[in-house]
PDB file of N, CA and C in Angstrom:
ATOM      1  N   UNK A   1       0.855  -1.169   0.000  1.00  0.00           N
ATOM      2  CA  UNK A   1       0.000   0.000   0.000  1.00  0.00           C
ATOM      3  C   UNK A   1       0.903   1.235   0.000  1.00  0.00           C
ATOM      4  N   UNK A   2       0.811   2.078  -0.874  1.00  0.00           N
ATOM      5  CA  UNK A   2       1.514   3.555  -1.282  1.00  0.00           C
ATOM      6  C   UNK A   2       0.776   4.466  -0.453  1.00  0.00           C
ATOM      7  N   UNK A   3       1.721   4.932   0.338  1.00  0.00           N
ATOM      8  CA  UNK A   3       1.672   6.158   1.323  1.00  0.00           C
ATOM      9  C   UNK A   3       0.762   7.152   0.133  1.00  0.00           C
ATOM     10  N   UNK A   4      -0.121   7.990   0.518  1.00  0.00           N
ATOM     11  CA  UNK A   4      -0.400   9.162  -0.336  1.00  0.00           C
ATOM     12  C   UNK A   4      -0.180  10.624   0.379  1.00  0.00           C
ATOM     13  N   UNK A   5      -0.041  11.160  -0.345  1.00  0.00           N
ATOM     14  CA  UNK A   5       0.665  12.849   0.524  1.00  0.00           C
ATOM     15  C   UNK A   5      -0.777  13.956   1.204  1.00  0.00           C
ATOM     16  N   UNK A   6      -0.564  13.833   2.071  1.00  0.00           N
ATOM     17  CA  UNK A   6      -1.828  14.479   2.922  1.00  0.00           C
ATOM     18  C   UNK A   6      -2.630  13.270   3.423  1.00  0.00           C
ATOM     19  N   UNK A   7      -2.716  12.533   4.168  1.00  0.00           N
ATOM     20  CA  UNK A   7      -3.245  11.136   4.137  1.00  0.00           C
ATOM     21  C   UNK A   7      -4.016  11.469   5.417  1.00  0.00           C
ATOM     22  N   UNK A   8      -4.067  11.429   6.020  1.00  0.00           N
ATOM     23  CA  UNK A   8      -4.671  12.371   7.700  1.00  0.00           C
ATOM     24  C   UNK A   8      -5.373  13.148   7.080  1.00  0.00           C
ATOM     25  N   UNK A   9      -4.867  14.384   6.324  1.00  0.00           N
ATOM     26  CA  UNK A   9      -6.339  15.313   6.395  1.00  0.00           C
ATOM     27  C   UNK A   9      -7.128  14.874   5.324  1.00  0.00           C
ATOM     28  N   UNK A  10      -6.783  13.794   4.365  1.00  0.00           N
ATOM     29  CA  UNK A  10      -7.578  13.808   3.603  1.00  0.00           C
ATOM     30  C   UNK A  10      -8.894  12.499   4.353  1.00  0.00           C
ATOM     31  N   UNK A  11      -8.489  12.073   5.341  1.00  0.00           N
ATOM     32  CA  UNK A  11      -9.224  10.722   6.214  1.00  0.00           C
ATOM     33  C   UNK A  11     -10.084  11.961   6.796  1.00  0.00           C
ATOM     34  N   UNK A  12      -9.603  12.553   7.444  1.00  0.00           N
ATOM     35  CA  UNK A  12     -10.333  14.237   8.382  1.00  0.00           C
ATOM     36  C   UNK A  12     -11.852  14.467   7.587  1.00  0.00           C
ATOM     37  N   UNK A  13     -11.110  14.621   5.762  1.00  0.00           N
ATOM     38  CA  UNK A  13     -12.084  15.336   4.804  1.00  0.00           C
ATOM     39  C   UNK A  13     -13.330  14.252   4.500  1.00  0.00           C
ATOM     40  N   UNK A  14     -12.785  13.258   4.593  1.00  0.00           N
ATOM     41  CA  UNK A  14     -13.358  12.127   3.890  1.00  0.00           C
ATOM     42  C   UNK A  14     -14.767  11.822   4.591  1.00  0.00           C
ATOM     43  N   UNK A  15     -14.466  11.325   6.140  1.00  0.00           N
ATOM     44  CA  UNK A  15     -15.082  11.054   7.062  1.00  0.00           C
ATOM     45  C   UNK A  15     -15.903  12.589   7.275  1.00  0.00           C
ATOM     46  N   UNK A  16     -15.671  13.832   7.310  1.00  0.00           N
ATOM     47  CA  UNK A  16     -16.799  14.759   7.403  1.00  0.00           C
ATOM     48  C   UNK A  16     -17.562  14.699   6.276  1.00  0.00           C
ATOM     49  N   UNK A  17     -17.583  14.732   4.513  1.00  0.00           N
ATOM     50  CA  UNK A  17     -18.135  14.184   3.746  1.00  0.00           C
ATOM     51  C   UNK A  17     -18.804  13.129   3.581  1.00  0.00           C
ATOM     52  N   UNK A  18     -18.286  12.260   4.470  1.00  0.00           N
ATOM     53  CA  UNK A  18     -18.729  10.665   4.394  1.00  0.00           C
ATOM     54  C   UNK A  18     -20.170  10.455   5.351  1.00  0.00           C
ATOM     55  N   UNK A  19     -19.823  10.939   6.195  1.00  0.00           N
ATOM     56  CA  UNK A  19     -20.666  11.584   7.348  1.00  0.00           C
ATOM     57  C   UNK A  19     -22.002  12.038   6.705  1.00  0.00           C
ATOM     58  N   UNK A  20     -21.516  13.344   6.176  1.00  0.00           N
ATOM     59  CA  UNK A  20     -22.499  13.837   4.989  1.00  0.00           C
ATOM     60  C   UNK A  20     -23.638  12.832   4.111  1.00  0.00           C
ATOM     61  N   UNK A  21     -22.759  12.215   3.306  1.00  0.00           N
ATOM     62  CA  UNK A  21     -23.429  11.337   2.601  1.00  0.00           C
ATOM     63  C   UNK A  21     -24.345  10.054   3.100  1.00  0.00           C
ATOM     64  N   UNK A  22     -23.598   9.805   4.456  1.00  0.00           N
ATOM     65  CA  UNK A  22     -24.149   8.474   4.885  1.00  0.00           C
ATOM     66  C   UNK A  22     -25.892   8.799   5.675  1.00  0.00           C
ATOM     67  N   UNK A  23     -25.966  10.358   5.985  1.00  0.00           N
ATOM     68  CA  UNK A  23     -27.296  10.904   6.816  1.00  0.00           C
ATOM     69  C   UNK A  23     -27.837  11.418   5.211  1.00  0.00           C
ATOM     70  N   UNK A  24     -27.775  11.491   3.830  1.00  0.00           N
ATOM     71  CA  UNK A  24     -28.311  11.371   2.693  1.00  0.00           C
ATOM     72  C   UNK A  24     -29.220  10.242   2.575  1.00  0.00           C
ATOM     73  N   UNK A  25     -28.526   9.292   3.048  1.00  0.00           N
ATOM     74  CA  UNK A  25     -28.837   7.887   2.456  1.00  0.00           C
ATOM     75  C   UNK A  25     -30.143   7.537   3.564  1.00  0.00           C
ATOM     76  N   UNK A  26     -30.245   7.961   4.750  1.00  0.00           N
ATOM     77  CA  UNK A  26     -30.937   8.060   5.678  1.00  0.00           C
ATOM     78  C   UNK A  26     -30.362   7.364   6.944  1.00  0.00           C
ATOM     79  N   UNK A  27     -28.955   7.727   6.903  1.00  0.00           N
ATOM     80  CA  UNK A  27     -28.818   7.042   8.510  1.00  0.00           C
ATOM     81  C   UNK A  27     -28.641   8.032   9.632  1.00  0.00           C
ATOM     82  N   UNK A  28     -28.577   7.707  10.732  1.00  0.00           N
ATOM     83  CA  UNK A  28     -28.604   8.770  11.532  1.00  0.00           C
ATOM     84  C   UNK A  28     -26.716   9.390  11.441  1.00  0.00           C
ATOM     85  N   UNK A  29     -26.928  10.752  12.474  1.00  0.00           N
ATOM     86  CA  UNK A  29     -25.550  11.040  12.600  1.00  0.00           C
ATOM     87  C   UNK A  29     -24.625  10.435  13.614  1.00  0.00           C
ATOM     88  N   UNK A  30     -23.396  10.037  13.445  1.00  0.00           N
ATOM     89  CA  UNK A  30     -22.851   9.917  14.031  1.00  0.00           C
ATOM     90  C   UNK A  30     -22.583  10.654  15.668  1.00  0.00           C
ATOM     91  N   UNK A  31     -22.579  10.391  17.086  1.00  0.00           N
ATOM     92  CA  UNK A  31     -22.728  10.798  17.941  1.00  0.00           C
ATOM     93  C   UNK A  31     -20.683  11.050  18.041  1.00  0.00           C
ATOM     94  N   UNK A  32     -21.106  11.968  19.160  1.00  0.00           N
ATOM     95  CA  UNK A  32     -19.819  12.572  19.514  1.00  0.00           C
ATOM     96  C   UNK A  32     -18.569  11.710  20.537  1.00  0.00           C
ATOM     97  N   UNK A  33     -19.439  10.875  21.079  1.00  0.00           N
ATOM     98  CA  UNK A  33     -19.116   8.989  21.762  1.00  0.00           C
ATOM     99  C   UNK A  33     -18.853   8.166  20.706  1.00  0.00           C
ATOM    100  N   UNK A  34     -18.628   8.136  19.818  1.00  0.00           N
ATOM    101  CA  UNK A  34     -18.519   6.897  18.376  1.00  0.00           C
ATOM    102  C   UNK A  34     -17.108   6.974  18.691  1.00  0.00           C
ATOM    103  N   UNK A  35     -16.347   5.999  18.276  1.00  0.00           N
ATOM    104  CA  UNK A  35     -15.191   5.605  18.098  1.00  0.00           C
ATOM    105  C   UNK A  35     -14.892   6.028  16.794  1.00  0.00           C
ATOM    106  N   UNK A  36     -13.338   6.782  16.819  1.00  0.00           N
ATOM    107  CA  UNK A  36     -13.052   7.200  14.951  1.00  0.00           C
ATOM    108  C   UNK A  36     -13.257   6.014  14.415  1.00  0.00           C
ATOM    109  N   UNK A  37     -12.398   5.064  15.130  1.00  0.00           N
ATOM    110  CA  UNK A  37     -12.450   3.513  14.335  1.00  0.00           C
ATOM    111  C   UNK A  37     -13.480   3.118  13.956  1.00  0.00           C
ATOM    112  N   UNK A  38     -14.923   3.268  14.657  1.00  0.00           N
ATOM    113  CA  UNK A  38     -16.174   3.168  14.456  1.00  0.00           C
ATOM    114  C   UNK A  38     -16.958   3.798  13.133  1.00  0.00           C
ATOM    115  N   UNK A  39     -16.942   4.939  13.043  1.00  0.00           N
ATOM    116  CA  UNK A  39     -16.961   6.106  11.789  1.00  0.00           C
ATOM    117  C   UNK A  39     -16.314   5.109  10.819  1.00  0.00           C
ATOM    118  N   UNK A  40     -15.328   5.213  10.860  1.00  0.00           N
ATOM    119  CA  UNK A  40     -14.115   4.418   9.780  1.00  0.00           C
ATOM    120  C   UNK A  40     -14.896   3.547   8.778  1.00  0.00           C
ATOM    121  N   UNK A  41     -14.542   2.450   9.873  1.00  0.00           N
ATOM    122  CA  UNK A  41     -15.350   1.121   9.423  1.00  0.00           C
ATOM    123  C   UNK A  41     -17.111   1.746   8.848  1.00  0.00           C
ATOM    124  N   UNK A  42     -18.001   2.024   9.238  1.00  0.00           N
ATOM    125  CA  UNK A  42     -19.316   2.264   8.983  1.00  0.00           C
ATOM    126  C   UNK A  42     -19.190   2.685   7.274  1.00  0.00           C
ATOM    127  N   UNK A  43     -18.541   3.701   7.410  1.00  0.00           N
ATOM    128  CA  UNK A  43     -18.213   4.704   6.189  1.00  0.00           C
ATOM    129  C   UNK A  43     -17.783   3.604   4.898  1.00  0.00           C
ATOM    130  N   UNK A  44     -16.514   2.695   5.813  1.00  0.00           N
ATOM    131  CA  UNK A  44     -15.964   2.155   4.085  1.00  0.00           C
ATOM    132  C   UNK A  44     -17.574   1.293   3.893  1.00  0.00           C
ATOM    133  N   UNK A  45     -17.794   0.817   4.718  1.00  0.00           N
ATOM    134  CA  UNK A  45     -18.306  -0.210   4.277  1.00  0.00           C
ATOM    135  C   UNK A  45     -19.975   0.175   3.362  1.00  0.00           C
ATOM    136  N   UNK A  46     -20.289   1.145   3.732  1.00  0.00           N
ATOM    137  CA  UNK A  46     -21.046   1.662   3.353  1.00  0.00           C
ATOM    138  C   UNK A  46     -21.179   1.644   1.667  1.00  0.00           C
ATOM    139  N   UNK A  47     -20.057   2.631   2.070  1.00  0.00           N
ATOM    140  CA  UNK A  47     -19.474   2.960   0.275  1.00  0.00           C
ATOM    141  C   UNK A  47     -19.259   1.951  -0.432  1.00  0.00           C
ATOM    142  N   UNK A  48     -18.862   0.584   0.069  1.00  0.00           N
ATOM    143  CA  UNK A  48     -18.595  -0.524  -0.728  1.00  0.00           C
ATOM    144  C   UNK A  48     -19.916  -0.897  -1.128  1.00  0.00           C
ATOM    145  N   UNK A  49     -20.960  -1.123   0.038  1.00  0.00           N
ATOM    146  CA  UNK A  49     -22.369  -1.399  -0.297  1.00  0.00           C
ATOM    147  C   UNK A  49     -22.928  -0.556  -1.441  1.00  0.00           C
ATOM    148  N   UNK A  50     -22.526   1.261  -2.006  1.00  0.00           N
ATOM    149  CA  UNK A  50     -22.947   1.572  -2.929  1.00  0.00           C
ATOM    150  C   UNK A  50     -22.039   1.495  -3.820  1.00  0.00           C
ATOM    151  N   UNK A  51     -20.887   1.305  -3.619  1.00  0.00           N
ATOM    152  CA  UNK A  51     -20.134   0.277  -5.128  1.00  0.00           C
ATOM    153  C   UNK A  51     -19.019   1.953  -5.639  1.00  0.00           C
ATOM    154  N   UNK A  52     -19.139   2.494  -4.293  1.00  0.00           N
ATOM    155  CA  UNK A  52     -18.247   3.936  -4.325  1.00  0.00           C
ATOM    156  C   UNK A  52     -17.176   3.385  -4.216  1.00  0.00           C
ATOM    157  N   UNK A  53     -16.111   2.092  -3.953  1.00  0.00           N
ATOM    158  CA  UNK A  53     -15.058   2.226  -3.433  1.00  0.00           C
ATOM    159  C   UNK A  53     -15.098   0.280  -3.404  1.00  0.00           C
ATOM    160  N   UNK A  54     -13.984   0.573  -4.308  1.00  0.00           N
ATOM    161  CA  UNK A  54     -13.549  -1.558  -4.275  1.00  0.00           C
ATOM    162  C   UNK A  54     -13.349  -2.152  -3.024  1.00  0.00           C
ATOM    163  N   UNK A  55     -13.938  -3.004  -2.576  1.00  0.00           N
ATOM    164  CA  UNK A  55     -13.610  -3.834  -1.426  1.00  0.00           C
ATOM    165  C   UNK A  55     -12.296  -4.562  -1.350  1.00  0.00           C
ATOM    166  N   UNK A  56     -12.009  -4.172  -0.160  1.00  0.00           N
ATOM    167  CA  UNK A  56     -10.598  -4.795   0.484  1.00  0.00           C
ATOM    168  C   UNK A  56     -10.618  -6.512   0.390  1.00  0.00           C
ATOM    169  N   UNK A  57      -9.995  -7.837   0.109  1.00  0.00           N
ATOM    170  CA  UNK A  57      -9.962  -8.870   0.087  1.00  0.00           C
ATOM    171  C   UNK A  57     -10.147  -9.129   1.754  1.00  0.00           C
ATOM    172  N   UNK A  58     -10.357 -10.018   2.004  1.00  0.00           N
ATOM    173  CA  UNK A  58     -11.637 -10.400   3.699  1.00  0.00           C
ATOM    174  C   UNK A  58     -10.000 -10.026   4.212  1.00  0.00           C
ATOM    175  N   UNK A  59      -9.138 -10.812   3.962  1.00  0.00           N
ATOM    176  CA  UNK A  59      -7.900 -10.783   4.832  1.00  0.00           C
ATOM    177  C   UNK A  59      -6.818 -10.274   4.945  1.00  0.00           C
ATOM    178  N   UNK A  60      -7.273  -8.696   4.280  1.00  0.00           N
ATOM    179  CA  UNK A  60      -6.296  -7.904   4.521  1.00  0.00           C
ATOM    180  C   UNK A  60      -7.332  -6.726   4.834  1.00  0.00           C
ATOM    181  N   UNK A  61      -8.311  -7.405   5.246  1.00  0.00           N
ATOM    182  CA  UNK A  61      -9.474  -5.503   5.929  1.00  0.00           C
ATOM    183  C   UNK A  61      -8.879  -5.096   7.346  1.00  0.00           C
ATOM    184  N   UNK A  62      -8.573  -4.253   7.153  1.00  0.00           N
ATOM    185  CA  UNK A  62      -7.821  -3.925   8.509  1.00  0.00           C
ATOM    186  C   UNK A  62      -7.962  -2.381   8.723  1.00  0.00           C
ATOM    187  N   UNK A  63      -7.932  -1.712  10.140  1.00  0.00           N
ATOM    188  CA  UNK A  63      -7.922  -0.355  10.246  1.00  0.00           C
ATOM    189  C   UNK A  63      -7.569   0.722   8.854  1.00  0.00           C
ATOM    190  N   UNK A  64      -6.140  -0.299   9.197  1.00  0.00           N
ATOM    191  CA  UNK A  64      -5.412   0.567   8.582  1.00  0.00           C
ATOM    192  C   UNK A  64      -5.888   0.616   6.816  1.00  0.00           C
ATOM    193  N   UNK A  65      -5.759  -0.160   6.204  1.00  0.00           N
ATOM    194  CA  UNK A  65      -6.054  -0.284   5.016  1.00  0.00           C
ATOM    195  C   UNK A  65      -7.905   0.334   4.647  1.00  0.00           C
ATOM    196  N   UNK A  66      -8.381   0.705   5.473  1.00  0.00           N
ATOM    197  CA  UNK A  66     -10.077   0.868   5.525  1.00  0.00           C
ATOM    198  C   UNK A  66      -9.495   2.697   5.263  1.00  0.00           C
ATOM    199  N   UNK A  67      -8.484   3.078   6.318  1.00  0.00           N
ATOM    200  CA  UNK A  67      -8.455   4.343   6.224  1.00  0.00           C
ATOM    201  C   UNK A  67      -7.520   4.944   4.873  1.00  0.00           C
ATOM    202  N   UNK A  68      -6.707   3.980   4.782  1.00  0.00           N
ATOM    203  CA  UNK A  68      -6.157   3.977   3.383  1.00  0.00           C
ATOM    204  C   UNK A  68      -7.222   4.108   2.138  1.00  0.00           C
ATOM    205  N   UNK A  69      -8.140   3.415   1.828  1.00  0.00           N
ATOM    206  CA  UNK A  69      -9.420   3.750   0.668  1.00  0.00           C
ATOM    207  C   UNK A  69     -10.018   4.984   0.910  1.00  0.00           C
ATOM    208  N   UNK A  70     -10.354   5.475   2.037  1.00  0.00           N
ATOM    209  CA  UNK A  70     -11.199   6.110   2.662  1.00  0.00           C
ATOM    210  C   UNK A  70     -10.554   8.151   2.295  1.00  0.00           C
ATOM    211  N   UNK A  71      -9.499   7.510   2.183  1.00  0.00           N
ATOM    212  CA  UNK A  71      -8.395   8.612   1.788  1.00  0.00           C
ATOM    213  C   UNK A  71      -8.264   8.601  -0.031  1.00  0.00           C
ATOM    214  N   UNK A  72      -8.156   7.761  -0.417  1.00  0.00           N
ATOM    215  CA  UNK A  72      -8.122   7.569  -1.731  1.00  0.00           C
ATOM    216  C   UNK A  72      -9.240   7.641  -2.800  1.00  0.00           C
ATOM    217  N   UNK A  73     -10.637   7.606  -1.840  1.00  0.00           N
ATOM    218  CA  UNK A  73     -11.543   7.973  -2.047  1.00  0.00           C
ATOM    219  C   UNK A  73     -12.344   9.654  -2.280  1.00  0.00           C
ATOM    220  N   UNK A  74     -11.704  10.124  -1.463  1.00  0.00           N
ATOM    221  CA  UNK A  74     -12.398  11.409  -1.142  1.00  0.00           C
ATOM    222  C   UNK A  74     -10.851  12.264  -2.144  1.00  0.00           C
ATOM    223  N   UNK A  75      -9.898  11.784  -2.788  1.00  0.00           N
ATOM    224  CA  UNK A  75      -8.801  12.288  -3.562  1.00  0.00           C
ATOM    225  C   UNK A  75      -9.023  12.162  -4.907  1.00  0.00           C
ATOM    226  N   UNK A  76     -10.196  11.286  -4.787  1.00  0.00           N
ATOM    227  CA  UNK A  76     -10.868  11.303  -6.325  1.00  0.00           C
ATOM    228  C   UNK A  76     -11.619  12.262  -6.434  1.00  0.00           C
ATOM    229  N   UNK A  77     -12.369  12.758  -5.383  1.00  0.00           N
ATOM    230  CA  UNK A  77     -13.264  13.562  -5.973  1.00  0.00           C
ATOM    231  C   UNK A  77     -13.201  15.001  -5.440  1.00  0.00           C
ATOM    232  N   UNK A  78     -11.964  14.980  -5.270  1.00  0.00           N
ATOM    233  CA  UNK A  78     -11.560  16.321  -4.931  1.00  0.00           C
ATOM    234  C   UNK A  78     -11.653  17.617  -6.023  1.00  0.00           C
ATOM    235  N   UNK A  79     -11.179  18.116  -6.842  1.00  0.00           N
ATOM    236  CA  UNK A  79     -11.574  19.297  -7.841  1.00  0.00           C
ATOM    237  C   UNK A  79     -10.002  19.644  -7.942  1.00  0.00           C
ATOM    238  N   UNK A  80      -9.567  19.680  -9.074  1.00  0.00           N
ATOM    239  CA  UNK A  80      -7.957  19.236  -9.101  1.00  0.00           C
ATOM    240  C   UNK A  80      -7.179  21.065  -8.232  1.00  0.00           C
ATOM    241  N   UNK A  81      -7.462  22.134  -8.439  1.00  0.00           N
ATOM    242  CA  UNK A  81      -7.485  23.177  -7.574  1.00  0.00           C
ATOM    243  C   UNK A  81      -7.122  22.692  -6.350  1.00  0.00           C
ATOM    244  N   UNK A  82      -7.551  22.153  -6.021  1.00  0.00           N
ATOM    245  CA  UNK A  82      -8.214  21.831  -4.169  1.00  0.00           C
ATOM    246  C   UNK A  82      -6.609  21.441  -3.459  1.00  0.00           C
ATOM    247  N   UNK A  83      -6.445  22.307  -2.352  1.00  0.00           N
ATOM    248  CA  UNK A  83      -4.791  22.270  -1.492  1.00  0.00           C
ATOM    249  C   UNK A  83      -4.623  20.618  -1.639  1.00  0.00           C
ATOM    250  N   UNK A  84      -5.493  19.852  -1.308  1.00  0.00           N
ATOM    251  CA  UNK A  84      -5.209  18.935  -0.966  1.00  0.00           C
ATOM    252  C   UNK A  84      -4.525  17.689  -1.862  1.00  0.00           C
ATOM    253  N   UNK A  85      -4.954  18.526  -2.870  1.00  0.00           N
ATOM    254  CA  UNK A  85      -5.417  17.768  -4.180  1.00  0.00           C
ATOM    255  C   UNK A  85      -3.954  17.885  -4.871  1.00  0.00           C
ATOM    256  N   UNK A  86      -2.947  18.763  -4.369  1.00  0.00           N
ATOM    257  CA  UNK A  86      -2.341  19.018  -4.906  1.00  0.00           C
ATOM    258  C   UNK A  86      -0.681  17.960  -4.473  1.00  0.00           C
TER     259      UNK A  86
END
């Protein structure tokens, strides 16, 4: 897995967007007691359920690699301008 440059804030961006999208779809919001890890996980998996984001193989789903997509995700649809993006 390739490090990507801004990888933290783009997990930061992702998960407030993700957030966003997931109370679209009709779920509730995330409470201020949730575990990041909690968010995390909800979010990829979500997105996999709408086919936003390729699923990890069963045995390599791991924190880490969940926040890895999750980052790589929200770098797609960034707007090539965008600090982050850069």
């Amino acid at each position: 897995m390739k490090k990507i440059k801004n990888e933290a804030e783009l997990l930061k961006l992702a998960l407030k967007i993700g957030e966003g999208y997931a109370q679209n779809r009709g779920y509730k919001a995330f409470s201020a007691t949730d575990a990041q890890k909690q968010k995390i996980e909800c979010l990829y998996r979500l997105l996999v359920q709408d086919k936003m984001v390729q699923p990890l193989p069963e045995d390599k789903e791991d924190l880490l690699s969940m926040k890895h997509k999750l980052a790589l995700w929200i770098a797609k649809k960034l707007p090539a301008d965008h600090p982050l993006a850069k």
